[in-house]
N, C-alpha and C. Protein backbone atom coordinates (compact mmCIF):
# COMPACT_ATOMS: atom_id res chain seq x y z
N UNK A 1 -7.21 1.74 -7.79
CA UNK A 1 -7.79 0.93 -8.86
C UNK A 1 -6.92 1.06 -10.11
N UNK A 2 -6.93 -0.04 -11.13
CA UNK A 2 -6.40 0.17 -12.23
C UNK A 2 -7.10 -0.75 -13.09
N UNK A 3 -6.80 -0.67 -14.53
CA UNK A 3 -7.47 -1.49 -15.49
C UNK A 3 -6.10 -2.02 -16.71
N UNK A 4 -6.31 -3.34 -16.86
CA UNK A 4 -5.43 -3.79 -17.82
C UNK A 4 -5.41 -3.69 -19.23
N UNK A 5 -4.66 -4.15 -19.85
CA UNK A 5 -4.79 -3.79 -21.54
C UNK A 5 -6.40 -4.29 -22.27
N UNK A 6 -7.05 -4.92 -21.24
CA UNK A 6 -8.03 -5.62 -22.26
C UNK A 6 -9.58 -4.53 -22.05
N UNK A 7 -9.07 -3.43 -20.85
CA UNK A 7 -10.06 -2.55 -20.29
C UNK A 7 -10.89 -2.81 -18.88
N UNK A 8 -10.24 -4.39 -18.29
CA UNK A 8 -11.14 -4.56 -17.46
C UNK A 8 -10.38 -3.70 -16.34
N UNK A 9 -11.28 -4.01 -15.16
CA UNK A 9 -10.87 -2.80 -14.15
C UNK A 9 -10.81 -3.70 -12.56
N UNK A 10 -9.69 -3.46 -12.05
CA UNK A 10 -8.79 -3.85 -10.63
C UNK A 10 -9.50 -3.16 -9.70
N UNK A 11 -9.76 -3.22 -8.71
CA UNK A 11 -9.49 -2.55 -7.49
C UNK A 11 -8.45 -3.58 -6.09
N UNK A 12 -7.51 -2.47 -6.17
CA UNK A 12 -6.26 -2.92 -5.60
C UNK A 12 -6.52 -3.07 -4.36
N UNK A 13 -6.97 -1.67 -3.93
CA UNK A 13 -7.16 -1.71 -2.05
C UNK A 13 -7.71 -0.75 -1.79
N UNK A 14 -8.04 -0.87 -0.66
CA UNK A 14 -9.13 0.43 0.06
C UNK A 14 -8.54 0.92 1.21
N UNK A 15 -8.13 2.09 1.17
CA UNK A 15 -6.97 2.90 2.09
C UNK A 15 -7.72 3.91 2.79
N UNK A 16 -8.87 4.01 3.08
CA UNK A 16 -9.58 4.51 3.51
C UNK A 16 -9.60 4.78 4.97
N UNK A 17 -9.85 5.84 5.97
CA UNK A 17 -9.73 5.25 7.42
C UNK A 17 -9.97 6.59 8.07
N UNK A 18 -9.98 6.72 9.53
CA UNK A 18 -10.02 7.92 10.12
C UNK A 18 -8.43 8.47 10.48
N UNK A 19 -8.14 9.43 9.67
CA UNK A 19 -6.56 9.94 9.85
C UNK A 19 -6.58 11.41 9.44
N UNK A 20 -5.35 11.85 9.95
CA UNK A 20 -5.03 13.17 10.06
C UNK A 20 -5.06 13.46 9.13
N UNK A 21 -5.24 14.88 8.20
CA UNK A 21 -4.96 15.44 7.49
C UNK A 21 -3.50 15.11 6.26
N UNK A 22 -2.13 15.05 7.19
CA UNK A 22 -0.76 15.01 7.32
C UNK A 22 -0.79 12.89 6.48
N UNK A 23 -1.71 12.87 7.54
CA UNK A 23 -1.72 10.65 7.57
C UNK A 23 -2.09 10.54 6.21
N UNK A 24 -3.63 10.95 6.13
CA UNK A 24 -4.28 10.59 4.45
C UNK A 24 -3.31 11.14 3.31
N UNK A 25 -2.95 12.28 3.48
CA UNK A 25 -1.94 12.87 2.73
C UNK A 25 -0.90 11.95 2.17
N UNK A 26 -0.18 11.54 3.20
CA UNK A 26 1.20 10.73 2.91
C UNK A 26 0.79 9.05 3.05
N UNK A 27 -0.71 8.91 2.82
CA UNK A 27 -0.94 7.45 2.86
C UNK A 27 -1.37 7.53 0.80
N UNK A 28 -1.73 8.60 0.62
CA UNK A 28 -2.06 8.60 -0.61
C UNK A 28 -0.85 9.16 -1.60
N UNK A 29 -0.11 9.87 -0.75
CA UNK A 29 1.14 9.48 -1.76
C UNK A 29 2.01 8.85 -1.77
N UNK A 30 1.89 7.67 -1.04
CA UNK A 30 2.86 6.39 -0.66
C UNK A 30 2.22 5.55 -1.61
N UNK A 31 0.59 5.26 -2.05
CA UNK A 31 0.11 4.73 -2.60
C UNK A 31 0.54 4.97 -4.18
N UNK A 32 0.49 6.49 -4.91
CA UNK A 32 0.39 6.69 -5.79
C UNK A 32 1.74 6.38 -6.51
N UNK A 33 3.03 6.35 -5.49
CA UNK A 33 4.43 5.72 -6.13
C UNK A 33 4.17 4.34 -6.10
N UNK A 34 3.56 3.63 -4.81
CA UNK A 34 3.78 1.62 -4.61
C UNK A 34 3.08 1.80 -6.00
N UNK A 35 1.93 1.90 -6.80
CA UNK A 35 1.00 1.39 -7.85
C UNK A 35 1.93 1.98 -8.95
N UNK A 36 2.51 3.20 -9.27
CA UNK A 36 2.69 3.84 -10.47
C UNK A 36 1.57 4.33 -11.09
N UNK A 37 0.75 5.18 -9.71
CA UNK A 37 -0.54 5.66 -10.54
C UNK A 37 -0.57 6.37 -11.32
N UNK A 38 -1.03 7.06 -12.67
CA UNK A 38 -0.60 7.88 -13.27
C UNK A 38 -1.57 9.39 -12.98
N UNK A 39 -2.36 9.20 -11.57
CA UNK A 39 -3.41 10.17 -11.52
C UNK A 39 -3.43 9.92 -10.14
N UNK A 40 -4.08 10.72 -9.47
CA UNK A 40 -5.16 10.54 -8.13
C UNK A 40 -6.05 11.72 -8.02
N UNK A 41 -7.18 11.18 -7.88
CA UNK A 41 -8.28 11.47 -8.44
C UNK A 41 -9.06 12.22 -6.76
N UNK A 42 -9.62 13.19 -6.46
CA UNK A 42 -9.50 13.61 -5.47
C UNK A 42 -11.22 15.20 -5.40
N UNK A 43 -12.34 14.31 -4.73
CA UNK A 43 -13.78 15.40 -4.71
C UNK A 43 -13.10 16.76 -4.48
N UNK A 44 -13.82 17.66 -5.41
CA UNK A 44 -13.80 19.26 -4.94
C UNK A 44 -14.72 19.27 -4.21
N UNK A 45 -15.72 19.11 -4.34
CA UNK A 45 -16.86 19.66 -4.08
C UNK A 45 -16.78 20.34 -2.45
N UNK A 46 -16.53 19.37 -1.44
CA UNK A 46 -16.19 19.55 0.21
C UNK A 46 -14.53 20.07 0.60
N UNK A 47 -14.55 20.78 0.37
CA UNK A 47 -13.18 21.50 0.97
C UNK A 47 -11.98 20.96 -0.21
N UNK A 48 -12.07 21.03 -1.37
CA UNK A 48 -11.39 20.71 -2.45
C UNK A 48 -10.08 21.69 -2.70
N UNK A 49 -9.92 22.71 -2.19
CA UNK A 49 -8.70 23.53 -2.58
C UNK A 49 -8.07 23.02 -1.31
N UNK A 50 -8.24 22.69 -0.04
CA UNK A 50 -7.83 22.68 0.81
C UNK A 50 -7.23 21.27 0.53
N UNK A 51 -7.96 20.17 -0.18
CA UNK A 51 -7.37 18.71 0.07
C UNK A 51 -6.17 18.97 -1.01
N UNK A 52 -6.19 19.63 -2.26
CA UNK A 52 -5.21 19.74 -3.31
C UNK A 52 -3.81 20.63 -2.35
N UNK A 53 -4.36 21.84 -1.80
CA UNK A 53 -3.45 21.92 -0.96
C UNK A 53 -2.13 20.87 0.10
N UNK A 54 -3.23 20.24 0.80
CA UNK A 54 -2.48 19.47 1.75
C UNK A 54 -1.58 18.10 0.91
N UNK A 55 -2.35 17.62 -0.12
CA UNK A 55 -1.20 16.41 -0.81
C UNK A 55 -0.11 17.46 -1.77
N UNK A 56 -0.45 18.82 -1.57
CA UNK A 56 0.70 19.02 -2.66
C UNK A 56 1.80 19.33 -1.43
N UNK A 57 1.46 19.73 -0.05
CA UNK A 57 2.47 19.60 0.78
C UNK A 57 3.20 18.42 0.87
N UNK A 58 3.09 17.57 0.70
CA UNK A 58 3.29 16.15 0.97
C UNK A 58 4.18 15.73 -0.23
N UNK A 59 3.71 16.29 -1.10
CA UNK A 59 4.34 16.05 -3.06
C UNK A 59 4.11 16.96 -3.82
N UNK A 60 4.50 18.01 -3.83
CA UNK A 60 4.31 18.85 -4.90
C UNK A 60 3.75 18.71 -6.47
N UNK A 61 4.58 17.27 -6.92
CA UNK A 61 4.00 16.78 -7.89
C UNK A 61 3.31 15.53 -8.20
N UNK A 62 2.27 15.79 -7.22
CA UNK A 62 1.72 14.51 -7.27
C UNK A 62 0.61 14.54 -8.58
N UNK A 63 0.51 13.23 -9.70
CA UNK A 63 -0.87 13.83 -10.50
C UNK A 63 -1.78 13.86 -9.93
N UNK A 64 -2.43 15.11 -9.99
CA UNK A 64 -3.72 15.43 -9.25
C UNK A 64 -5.17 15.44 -10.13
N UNK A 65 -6.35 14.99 -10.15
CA UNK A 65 -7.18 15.08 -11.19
C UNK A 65 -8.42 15.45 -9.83
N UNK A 66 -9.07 16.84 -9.88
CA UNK A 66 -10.10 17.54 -9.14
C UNK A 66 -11.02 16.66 -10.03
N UNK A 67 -11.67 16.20 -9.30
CA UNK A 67 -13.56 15.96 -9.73
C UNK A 67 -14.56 16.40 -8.85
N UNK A 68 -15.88 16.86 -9.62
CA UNK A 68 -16.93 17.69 -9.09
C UNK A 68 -17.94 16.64 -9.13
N UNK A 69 -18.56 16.29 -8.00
CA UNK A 69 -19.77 15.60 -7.75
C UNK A 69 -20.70 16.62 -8.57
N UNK A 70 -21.83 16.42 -9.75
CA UNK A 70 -21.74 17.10 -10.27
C UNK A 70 -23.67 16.39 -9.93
N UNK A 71 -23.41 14.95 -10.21
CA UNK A 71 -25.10 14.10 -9.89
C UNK A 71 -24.25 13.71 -8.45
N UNK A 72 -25.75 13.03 -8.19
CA UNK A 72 -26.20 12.27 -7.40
C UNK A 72 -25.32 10.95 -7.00
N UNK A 73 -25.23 10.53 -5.56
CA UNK A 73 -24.29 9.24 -5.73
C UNK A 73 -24.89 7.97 -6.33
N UNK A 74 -26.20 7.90 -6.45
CA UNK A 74 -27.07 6.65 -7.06
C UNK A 74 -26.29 6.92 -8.77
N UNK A 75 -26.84 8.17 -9.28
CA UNK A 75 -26.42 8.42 -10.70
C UNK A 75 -25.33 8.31 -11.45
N UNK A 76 -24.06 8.55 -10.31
CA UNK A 76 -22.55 8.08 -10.35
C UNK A 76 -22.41 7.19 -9.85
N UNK A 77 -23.18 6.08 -9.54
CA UNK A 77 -22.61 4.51 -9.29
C UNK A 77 -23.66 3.71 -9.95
N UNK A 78 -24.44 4.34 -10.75
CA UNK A 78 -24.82 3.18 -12.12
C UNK A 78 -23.94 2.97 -13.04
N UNK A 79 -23.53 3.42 -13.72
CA UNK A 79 -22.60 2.91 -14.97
C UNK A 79 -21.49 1.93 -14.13
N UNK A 80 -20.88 2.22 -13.02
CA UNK A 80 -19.83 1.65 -12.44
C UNK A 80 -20.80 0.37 -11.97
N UNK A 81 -21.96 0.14 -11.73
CA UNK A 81 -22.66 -0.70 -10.67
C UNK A 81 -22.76 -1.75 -12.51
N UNK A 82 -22.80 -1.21 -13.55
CA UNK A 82 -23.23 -1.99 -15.22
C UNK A 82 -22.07 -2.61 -15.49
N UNK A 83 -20.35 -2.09 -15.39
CA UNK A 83 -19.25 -2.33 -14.85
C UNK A 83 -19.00 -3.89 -14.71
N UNK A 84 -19.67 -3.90 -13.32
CA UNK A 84 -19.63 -5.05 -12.07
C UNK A 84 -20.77 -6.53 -12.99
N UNK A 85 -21.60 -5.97 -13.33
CA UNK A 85 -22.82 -6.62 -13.73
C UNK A 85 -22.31 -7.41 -14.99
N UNK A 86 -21.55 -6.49 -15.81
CA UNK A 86 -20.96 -7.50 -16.78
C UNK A 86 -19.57 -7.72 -16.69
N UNK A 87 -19.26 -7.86 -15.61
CA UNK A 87 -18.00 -8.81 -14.82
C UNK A 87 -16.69 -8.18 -15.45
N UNK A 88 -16.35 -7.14 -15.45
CA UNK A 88 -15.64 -6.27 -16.06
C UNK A 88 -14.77 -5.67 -14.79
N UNK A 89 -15.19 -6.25 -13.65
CA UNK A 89 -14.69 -5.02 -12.42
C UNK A 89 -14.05 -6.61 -11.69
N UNK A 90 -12.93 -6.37 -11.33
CA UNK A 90 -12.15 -7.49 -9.75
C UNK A 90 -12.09 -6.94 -8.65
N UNK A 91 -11.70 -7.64 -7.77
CA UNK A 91 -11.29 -7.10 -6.82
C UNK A 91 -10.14 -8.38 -6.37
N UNK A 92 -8.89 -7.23 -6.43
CA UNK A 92 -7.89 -8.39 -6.18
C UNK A 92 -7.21 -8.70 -4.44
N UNK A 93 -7.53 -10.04 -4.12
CA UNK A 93 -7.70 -9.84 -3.07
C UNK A 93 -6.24 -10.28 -2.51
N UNK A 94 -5.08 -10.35 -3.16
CA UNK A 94 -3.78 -10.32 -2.86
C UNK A 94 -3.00 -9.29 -3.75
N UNK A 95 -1.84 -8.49 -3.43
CA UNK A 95 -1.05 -7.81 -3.70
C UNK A 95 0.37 -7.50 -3.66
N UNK A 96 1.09 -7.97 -4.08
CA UNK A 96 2.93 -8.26 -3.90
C UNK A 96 2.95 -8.83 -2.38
N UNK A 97 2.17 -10.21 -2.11
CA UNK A 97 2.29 -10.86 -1.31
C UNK A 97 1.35 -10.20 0.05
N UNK A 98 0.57 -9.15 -0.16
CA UNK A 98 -0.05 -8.52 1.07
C UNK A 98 -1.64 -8.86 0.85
N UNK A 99 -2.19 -8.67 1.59
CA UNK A 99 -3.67 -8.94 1.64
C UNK A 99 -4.31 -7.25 1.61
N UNK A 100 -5.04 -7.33 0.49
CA UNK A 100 -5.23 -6.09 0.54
C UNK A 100 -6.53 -5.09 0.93
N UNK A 101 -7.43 -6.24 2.12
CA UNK A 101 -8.22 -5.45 2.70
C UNK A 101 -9.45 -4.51 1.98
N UNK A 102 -9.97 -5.46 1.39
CA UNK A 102 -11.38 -4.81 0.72
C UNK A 102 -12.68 -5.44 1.57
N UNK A 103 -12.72 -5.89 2.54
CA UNK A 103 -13.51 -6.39 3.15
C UNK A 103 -14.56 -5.32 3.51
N UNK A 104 -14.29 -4.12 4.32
CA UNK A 104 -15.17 -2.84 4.65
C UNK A 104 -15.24 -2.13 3.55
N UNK A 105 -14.96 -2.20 2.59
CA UNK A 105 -15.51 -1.27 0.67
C UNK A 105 -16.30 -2.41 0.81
N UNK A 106 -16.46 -4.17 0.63
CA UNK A 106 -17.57 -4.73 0.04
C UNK A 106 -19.14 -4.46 0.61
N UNK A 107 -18.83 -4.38 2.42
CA UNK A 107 -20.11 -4.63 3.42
C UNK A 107 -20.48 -3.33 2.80
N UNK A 108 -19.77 -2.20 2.79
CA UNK A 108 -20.52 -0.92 2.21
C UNK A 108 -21.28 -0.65 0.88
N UNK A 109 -20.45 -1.75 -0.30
CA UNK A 109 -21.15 -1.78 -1.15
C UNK A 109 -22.47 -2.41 -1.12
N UNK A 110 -22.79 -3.49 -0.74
CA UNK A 110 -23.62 -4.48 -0.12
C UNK A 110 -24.42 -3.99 0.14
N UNK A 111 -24.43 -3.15 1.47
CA UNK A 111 -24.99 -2.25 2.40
C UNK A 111 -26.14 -1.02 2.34
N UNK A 112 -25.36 -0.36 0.91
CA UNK A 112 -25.58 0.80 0.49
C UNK A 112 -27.01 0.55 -0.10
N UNK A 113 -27.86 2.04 0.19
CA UNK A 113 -28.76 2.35 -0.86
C UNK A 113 -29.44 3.65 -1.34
N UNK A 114 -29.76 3.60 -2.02
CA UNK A 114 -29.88 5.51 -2.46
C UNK A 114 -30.53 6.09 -1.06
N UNK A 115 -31.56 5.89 -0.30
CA UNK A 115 -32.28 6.28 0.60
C UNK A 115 -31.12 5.96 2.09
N UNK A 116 -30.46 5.13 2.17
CA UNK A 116 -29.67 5.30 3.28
C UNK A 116 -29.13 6.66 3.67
N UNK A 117 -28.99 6.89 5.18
CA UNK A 117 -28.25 7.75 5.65
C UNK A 117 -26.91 7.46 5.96
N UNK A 118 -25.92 8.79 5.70
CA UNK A 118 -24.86 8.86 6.15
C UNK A 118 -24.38 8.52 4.88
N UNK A 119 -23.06 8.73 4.27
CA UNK A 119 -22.09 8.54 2.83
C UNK A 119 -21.20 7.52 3.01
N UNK A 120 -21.79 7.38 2.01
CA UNK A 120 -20.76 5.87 1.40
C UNK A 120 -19.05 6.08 0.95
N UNK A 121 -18.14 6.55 1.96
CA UNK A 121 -17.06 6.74 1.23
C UNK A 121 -16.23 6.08 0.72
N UNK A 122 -16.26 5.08 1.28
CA UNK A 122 -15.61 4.19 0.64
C UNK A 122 -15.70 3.58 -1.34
N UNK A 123 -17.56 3.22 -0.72
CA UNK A 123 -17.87 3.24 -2.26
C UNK A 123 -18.01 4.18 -3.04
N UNK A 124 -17.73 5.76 -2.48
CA UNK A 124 -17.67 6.82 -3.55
C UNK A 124 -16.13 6.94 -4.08
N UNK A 125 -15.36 6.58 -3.41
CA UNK A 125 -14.20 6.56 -4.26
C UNK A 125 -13.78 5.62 -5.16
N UNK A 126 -14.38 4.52 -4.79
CA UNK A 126 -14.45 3.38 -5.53
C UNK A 126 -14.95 3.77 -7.10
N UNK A 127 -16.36 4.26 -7.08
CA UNK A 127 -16.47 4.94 -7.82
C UNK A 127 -16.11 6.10 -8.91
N UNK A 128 -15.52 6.80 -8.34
CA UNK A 128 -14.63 7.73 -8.96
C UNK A 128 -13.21 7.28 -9.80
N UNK A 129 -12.47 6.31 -9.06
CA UNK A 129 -11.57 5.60 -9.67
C UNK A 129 -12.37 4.73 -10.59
N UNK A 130 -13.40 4.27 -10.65
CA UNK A 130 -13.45 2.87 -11.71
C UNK A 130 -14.18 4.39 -12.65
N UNK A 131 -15.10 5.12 -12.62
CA UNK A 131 -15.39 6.15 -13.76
C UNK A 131 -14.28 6.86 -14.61
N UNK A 132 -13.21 7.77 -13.63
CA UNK A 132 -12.17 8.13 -14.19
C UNK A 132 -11.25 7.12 -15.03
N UNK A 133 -11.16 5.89 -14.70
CA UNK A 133 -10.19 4.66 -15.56
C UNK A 133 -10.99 4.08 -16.88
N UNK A 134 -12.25 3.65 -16.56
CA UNK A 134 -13.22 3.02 -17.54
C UNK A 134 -13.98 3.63 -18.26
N UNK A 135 -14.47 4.41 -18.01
CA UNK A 135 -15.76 5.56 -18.87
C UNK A 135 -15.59 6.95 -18.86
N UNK A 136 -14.48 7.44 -18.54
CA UNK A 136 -13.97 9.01 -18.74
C UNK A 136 -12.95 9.16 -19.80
N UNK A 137 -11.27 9.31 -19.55
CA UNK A 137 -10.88 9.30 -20.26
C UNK A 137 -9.59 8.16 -20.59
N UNK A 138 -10.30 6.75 -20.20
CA UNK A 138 -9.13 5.75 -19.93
C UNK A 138 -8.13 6.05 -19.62
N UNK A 139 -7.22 4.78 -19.34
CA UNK A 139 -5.51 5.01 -19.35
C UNK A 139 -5.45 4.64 -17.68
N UNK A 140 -4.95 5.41 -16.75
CA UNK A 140 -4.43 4.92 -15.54
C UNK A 140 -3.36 3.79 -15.71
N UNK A 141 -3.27 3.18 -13.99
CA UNK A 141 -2.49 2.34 -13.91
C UNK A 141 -2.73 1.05 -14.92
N UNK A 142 -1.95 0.41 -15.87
CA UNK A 142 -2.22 -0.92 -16.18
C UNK A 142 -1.17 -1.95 -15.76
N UNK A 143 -2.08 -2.74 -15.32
CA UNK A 143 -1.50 -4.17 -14.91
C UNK A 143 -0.33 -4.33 -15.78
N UNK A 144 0.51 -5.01 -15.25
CA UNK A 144 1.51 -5.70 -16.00
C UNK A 144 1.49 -7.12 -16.86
């Protein structure tokens, strides 16, 4: 995700998937050079020394920003869900000529509800990127 000079907020693509340790690793730092992210943003809470571990194998210096699920996922996807509501959030559905596959982040968003079982990961990272860019401490990637 990123947000442009005016504050609104991108979501680029959803890289999400079932992969190795080694795969997510070097899929997220392939990502963080293609964008010029200036962060990647990454839960402690579930095995968090271990994930900072494995991308720093991959990149030693990758920017790393630990976040602690600290509420609830309903409680951390209101402000982002107020975001969307006042049309502040895209989703761009082309990317230096690629299609960038937000189709399984939308059905999940859609989908989702506080009482559902099983985690929304997709839309929790979604989350985390549009909080960390928009309502934490701005800045990230900006559009050109």
């Amino acid at each position: 995700a990123g947000v442009d000079d005016a504050g609104d907020g991108y979501v680029l693509a959803d890289l999400s998937g079932q992969m190795t340790p080694d795969e997510w690793a070097r899929k997220a730092a392939a990502a963080v050079a293609e964008w010029r992210a200036d962060r990647l943003v990454y839960e402690v809470n579930h095995g968090g020394a271990l994930v900072e571990q494995v991308l720093r194998t991959v990149d030693p210096n990758l920017p790393l920003l630990a976040v602690n699920a600290s509420k609830g996922k309903w409680t951390r996807a209101e402000p982002v869900v107020a975001l969307y509501e006042q049309g502040r959030v895209h989703h761009v559905r082309e990317a230096d000529g690629k299609p960038t596959r937000l189709d399984d982040l939308e059905d999940q968003m859609c989908g989702w509800t506080p009482d559902a079982r099983g985690s929304p990961d997709r839309m929790d990272a979604l989350v985390y990127a549009l909080t960390e860019l928009m309502l934490e401490q701005g800045g990230g990637f900006y559009w050109p």
